[in-house]
N, C-alpha and C. Protein backbone atom coordinates (compact mmCIF):
# COMPACT_ATOMS: atom_id res chain seq x y z
N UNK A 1 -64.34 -55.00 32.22
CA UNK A 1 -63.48 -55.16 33.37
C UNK A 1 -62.38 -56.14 33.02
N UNK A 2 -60.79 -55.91 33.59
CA UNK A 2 -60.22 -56.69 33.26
C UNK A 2 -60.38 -57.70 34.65
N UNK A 3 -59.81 -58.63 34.59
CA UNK A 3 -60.32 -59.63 35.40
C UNK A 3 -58.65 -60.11 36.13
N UNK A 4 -59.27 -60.72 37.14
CA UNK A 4 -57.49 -61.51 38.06
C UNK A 4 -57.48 -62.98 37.08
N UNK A 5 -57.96 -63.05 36.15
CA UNK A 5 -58.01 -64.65 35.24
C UNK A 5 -59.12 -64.50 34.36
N UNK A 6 -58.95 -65.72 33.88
CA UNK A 6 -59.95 -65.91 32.75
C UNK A 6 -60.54 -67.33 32.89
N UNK A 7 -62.41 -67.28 32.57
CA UNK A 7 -62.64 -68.92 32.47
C UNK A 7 -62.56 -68.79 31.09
N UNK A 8 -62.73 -70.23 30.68
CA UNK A 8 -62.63 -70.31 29.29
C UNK A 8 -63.69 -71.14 29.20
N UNK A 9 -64.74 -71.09 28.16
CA UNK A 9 -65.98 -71.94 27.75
C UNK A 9 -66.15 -72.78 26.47
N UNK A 10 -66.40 -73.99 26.63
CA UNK A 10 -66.64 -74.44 25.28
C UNK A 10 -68.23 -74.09 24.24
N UNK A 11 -68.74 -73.67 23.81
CA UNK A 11 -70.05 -73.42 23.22
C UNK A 11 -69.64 -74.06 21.62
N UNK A 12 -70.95 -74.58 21.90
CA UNK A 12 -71.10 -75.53 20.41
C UNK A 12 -72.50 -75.34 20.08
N UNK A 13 -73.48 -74.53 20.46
CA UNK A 13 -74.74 -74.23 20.10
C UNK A 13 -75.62 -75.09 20.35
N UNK A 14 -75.60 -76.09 21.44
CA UNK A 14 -76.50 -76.84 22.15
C UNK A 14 -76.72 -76.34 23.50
N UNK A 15 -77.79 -76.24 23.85
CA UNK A 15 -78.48 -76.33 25.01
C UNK A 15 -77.51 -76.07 26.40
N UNK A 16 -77.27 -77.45 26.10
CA UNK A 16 -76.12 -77.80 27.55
C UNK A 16 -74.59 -76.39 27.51
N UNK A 17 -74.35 -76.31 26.37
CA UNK A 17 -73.01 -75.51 25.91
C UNK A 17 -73.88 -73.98 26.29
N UNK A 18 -74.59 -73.80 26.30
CA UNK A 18 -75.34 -72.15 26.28
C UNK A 18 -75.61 -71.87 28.12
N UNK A 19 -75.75 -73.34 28.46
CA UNK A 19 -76.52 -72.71 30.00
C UNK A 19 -75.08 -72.89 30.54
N UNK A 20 -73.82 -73.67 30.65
CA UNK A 20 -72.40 -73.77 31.00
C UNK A 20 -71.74 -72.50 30.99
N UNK A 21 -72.37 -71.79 29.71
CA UNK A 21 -71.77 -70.38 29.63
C UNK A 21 -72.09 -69.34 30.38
N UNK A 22 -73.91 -69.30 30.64
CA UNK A 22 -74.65 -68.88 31.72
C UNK A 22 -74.25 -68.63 32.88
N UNK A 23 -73.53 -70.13 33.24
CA UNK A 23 -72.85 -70.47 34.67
C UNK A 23 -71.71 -69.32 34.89
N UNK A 24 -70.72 -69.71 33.49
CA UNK A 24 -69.23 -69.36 33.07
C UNK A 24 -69.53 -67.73 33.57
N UNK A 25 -70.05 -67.21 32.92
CA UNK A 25 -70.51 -65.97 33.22
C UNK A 25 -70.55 -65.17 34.49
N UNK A 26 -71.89 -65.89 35.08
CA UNK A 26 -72.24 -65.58 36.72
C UNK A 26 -70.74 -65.90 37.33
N UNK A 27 -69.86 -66.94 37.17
CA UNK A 27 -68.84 -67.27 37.83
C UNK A 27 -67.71 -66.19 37.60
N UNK A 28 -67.67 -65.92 36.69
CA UNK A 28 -66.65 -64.76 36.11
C UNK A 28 -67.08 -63.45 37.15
N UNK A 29 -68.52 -62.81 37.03
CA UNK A 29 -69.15 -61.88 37.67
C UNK A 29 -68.64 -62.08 38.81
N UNK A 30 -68.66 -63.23 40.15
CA UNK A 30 -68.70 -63.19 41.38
C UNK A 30 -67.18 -63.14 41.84
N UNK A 31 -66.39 -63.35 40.66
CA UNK A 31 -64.68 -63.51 40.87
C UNK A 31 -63.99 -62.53 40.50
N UNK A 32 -64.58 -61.60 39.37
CA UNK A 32 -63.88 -60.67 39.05
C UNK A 32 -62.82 -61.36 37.73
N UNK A 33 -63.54 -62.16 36.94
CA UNK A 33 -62.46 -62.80 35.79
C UNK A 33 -63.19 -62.85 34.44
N UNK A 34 -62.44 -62.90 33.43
CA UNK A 34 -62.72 -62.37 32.04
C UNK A 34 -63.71 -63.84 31.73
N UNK A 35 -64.07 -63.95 30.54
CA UNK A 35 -64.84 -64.88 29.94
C UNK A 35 -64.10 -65.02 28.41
N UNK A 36 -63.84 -66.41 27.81
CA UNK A 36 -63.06 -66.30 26.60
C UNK A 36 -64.47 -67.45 26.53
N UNK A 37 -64.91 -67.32 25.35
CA UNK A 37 -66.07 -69.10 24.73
C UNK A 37 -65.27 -68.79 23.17
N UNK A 38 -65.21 -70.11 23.58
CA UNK A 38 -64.07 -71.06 22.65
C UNK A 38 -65.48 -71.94 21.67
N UNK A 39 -65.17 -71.67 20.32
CA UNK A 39 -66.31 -72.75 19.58
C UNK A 39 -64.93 -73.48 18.18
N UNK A 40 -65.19 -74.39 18.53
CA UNK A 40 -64.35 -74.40 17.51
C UNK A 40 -65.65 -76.04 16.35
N UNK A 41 -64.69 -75.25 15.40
CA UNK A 41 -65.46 -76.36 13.81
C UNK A 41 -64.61 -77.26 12.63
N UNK A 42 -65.19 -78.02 12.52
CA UNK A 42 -64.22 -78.92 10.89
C UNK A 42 -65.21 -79.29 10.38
N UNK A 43 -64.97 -79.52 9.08
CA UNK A 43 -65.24 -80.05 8.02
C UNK A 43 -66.38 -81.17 8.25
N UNK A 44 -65.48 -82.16 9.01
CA UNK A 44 -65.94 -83.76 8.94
C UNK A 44 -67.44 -83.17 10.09
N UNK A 45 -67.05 -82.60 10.84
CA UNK A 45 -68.33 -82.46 11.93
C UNK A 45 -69.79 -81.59 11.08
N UNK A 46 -69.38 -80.68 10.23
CA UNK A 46 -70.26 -79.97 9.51
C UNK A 46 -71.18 -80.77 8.55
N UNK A 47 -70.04 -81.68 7.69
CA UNK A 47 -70.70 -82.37 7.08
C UNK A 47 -71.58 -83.53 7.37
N UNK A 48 -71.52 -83.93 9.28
CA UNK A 48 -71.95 -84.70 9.25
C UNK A 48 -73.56 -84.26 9.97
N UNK A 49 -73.51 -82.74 9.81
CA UNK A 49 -74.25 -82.41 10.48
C UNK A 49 -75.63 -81.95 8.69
N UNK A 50 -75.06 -82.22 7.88
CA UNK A 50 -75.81 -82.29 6.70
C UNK A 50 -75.60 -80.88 5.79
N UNK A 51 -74.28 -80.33 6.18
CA UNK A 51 -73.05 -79.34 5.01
C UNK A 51 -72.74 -79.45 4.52
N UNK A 52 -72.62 -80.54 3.82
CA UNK A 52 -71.08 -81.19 3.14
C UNK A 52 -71.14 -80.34 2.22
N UNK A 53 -69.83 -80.24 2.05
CA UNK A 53 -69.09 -78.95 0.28
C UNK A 53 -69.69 -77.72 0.83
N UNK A 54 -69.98 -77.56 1.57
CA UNK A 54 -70.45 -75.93 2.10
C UNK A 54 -68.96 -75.53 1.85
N UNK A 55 -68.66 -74.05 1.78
CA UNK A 55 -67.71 -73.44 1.22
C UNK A 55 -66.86 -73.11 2.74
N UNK A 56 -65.86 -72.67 2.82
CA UNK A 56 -65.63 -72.47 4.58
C UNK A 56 -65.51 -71.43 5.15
N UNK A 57 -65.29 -70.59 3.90
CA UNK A 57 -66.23 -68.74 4.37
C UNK A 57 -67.38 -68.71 5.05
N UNK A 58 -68.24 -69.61 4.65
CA UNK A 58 -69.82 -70.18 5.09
C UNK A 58 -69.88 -70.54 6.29
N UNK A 59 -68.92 -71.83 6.88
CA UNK A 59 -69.39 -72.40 7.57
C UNK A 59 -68.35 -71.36 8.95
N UNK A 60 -67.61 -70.37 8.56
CA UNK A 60 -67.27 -69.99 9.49
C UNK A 60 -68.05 -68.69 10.31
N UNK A 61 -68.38 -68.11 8.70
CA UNK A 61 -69.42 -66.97 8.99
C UNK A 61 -70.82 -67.63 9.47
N UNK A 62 -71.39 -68.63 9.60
CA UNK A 62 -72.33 -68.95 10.05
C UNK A 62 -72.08 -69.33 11.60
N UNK A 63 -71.04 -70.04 12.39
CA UNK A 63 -70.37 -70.20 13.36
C UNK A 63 -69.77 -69.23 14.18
N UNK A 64 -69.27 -68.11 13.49
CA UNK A 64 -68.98 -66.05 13.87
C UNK A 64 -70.97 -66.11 14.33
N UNK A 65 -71.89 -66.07 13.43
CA UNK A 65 -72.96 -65.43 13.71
C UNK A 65 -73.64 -66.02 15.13
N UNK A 66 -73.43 -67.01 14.92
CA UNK A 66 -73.64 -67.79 16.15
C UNK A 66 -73.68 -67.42 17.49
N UNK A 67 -71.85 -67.76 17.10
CA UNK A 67 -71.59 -67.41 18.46
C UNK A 67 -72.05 -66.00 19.36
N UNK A 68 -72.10 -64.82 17.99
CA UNK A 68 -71.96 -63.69 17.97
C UNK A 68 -73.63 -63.03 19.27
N UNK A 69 -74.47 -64.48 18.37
CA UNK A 69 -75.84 -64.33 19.15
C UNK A 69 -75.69 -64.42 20.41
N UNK A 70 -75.15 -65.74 20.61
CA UNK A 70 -75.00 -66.20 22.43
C UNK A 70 -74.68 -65.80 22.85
N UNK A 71 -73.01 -64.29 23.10
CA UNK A 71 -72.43 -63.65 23.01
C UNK A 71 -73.47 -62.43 23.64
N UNK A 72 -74.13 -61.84 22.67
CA UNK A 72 -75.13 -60.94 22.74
C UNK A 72 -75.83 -61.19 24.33
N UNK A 73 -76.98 -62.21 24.09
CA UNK A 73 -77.48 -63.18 25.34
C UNK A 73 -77.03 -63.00 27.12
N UNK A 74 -75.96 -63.12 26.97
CA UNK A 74 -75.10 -63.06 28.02
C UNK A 74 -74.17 -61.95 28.36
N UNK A 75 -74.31 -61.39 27.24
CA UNK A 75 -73.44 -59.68 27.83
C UNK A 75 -74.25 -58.74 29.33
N UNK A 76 -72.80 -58.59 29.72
CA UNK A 76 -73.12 -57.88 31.26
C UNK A 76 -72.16 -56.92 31.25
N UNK A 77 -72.77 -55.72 31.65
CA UNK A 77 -71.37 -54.79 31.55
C UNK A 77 -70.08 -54.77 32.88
N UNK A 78 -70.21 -55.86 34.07
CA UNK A 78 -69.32 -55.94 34.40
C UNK A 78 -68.46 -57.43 34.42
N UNK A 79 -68.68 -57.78 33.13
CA UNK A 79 -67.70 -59.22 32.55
C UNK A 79 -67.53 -59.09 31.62
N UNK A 80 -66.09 -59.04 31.09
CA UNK A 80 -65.39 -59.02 29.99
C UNK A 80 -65.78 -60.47 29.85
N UNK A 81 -66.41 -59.87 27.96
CA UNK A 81 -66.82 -61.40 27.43
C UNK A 81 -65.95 -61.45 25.58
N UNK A 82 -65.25 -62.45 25.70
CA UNK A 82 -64.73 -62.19 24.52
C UNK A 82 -64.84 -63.67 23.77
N UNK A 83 -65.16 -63.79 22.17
CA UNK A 83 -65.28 -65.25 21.43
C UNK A 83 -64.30 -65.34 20.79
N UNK A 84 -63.83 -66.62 20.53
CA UNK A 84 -62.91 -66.87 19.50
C UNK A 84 -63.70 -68.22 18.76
N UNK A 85 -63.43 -68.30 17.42
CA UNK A 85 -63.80 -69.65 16.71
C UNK A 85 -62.49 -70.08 15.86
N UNK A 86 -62.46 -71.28 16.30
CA UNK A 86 -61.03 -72.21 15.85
C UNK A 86 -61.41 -73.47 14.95
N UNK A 87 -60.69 -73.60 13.96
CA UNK A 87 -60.98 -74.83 13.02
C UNK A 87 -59.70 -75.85 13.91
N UNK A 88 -60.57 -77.07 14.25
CA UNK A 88 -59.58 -77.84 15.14
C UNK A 88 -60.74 -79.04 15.46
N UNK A 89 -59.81 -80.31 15.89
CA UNK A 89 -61.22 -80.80 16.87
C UNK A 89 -61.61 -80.22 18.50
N UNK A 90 -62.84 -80.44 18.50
CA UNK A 90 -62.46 -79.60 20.04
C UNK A 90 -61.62 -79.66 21.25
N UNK A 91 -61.63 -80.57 21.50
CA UNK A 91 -60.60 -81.07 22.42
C UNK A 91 -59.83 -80.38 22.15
N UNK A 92 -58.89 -80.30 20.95
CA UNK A 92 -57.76 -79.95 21.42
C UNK A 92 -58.29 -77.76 21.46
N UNK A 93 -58.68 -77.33 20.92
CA UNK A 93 -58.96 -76.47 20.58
C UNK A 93 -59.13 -75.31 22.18
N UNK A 94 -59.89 -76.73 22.72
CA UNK A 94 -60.20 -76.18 24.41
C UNK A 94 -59.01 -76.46 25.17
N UNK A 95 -58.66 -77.58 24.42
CA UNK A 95 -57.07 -77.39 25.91
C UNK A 95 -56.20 -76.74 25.75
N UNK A 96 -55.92 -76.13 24.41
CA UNK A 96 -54.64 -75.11 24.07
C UNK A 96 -55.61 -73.26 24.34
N UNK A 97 -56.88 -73.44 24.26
CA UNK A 97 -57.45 -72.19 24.95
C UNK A 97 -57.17 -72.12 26.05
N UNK A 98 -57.71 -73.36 27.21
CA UNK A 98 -57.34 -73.11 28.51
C UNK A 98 -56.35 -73.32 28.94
N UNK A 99 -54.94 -73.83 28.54
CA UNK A 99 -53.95 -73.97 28.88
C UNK A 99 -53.42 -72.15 29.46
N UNK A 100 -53.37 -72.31 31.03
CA UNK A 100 -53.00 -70.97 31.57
C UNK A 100 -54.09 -70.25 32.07
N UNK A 101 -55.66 -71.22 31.79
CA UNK A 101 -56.82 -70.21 32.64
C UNK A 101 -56.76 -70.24 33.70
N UNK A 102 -57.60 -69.64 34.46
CA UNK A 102 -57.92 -70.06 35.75
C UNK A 102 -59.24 -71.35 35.78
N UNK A 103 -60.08 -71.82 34.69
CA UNK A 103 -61.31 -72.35 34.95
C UNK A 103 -61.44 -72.40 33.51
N UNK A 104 -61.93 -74.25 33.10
CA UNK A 104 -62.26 -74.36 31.73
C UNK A 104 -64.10 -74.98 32.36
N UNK A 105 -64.98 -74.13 31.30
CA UNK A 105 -66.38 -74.88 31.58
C UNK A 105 -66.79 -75.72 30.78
N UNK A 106 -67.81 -76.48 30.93
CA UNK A 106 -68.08 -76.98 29.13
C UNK A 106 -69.44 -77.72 30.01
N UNK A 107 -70.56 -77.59 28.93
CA UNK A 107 -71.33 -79.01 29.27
C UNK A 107 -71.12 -80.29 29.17
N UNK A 108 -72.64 -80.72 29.11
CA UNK A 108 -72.09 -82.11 29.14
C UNK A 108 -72.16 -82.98 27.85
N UNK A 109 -72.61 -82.29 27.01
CA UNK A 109 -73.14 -82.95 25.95
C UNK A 109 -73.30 -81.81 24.28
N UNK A 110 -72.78 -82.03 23.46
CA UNK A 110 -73.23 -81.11 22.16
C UNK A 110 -73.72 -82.05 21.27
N UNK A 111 -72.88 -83.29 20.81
CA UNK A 111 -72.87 -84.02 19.82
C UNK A 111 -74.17 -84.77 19.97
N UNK A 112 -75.03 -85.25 19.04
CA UNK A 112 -75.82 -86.82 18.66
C UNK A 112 -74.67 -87.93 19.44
N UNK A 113 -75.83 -88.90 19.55
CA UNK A 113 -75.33 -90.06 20.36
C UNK A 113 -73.83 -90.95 19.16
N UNK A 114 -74.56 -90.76 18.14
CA UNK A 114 -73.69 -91.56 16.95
C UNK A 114 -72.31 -90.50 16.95
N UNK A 115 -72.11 -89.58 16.93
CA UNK A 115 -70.92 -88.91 16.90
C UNK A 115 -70.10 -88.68 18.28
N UNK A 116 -70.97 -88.87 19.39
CA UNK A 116 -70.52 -88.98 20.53
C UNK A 116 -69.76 -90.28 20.62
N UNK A 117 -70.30 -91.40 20.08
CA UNK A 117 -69.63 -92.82 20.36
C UNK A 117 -68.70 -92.63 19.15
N UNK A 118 -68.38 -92.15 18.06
CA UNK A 118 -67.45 -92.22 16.68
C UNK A 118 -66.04 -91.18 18.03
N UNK A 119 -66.70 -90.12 18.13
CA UNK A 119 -65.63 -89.49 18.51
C UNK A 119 -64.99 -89.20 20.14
N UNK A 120 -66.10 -89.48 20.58
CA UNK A 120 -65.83 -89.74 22.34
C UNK A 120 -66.24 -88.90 22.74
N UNK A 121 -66.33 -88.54 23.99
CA UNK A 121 -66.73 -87.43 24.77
C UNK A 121 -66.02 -86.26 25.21
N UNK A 122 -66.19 -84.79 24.84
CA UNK A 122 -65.05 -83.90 24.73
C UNK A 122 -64.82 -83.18 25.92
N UNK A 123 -66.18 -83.36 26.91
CA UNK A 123 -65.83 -83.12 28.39
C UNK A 123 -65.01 -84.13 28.69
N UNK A 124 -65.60 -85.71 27.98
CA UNK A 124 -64.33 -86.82 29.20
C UNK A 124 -63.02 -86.21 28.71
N UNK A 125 -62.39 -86.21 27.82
CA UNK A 125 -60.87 -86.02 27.29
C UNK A 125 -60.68 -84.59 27.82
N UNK A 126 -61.65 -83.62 28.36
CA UNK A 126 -61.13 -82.31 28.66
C UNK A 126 -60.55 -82.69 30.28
N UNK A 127 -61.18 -83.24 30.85
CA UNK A 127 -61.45 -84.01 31.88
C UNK A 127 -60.21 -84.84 32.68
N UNK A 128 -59.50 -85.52 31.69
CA UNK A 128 -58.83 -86.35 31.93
C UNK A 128 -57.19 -85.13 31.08
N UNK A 129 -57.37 -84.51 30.60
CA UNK A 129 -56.45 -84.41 30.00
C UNK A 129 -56.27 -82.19 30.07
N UNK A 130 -56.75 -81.64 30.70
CA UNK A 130 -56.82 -80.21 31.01
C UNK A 130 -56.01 -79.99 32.15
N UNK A 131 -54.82 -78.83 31.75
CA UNK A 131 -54.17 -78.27 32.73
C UNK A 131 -54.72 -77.22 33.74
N UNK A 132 -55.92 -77.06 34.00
CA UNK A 132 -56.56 -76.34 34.99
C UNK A 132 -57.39 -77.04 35.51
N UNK A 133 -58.24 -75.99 36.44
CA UNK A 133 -59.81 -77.08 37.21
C UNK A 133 -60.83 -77.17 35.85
N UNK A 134 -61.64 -78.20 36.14
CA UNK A 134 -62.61 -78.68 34.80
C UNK A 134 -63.75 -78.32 34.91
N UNK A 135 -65.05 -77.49 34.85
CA UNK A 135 -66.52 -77.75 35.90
C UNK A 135 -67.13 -78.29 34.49
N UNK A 136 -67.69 -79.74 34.44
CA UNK A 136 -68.53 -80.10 33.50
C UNK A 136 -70.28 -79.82 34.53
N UNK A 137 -71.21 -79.26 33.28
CA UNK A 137 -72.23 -78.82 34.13
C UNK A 137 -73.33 -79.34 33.25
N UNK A 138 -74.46 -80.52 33.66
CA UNK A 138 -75.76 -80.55 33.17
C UNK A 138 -76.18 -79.76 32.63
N UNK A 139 -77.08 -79.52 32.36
CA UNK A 139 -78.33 -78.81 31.39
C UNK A 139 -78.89 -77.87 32.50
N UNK A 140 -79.72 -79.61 33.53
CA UNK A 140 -80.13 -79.21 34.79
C UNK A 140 -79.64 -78.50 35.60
N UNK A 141 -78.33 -78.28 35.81
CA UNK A 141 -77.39 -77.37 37.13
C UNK A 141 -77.64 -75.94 36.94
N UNK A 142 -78.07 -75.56 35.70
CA UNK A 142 -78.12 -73.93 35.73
C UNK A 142 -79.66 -73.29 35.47
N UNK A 143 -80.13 -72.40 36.32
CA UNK A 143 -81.55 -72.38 36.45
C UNK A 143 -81.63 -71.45 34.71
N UNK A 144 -82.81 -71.15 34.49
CA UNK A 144 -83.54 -70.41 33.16
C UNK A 144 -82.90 -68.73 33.07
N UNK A 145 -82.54 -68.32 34.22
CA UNK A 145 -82.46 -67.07 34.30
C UNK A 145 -80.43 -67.34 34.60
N UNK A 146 -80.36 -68.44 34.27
CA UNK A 146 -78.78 -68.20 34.05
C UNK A 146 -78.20 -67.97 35.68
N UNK A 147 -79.16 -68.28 36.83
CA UNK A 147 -78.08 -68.40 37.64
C UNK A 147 -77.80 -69.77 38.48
N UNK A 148 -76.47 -70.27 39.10
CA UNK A 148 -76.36 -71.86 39.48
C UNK A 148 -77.22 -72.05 40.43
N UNK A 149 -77.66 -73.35 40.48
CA UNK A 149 -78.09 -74.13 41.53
C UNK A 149 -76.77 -74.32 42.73
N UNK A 150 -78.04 -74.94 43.87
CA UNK A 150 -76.97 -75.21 45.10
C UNK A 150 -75.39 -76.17 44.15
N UNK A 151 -76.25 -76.86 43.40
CA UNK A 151 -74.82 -78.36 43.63
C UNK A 151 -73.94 -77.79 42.97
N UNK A 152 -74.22 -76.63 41.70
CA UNK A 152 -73.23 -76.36 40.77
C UNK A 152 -72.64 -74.75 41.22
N UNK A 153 -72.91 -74.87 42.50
CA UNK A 153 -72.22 -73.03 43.13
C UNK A 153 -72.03 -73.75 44.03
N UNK A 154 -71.54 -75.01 44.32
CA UNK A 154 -71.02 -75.63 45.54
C UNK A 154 -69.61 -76.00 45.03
N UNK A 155 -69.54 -76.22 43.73
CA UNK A 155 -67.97 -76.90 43.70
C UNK A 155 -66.85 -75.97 43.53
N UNK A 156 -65.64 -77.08 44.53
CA UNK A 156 -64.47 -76.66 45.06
C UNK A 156 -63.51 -76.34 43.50
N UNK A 157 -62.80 -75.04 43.61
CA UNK A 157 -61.85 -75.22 42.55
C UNK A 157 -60.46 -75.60 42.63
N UNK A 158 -59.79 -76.71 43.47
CA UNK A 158 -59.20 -77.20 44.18
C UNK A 158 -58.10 -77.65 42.27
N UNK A 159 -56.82 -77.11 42.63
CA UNK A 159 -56.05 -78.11 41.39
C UNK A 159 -56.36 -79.12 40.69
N UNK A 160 -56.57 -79.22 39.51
CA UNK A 160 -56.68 -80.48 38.94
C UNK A 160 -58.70 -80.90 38.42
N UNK A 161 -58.70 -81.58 37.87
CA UNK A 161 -59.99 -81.70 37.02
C UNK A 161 -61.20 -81.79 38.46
N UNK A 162 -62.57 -81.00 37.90
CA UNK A 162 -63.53 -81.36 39.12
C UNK A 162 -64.56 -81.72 38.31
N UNK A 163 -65.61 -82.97 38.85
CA UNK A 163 -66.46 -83.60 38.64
C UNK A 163 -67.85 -82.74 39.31
């Protein structure tokens, strides 16, 4: 289906990034709007994830397969679901995706605590710095079967970043 907009999702293969998409999804379904999940990768993050010198055919085709799974997971035949993977840091990667969505999602969390404090938080900077509405979503906000809870099918998509 083509959709009246598009959300756009961040997925980074954590937990929190998989059930956001869950959400992204159901939300797309009830609006009638496309789904784009945005993963994007570098070097410095791979290696610190215990890659280093991995080749970058590798680390992209392993990041394609990925996504390709979650992708799978969440296919519905009435939501256009489409991936892209970008070498970038994320931040920016997600704000030049959603620049022009209707709705950027993201969890709340991908990184270790040590790379979270080296590099900051990529919901806060999406947050503070995204030209559309923002929905950052717990772990907790989206039930097992992928559909929202009251608090996270309660929020307003009112201009400008939502908490």
């Amino acid at each position: 289906m083509s959709g009246q907009g598009t959300i756009v999702v961040g997925v980074d293969g954590s937990k929190s990034s998989e059930a956001a998409l869950r959400w992204a999804v159901a939300e797309a379904a009830a609006t009638r709007r496309d789904v784009l999940v945005m993963t994007a990768w570098s070097q410095v993050v791979a290696a610190d994830a215990g890659a280093p010198g991995q080749p970058v055919d590798d680390l992209v085709a392993a990041h394609r397969a990925a996504q390709q799974k979650v992708l799978e997971a969440v296919a519905r035949p009435d939501v256009t679901i489409r991936g892209e993977i970008v070498e970038g840091d994320p931040t920016d990667v997600l704000l030049t995706a959603s620049d022009g969505a209707d709705l950027l999602v993201l969890g709340t969390h991908g990184r270790g605590a040590v790379m979270r404090t080296l590099l900051g938080s990529v919901s806060a900077r999406c947050l503070r710095k995204a030209n559309c509405p923002v929905v950052v979503l717990p772990l907790r906000a989206v039930a097992p079967e992928g559909t929202a809870t009251h608090e996270a099918a309660a929020m307003d998509y009112a201009p400008g970043p939502v908490l």
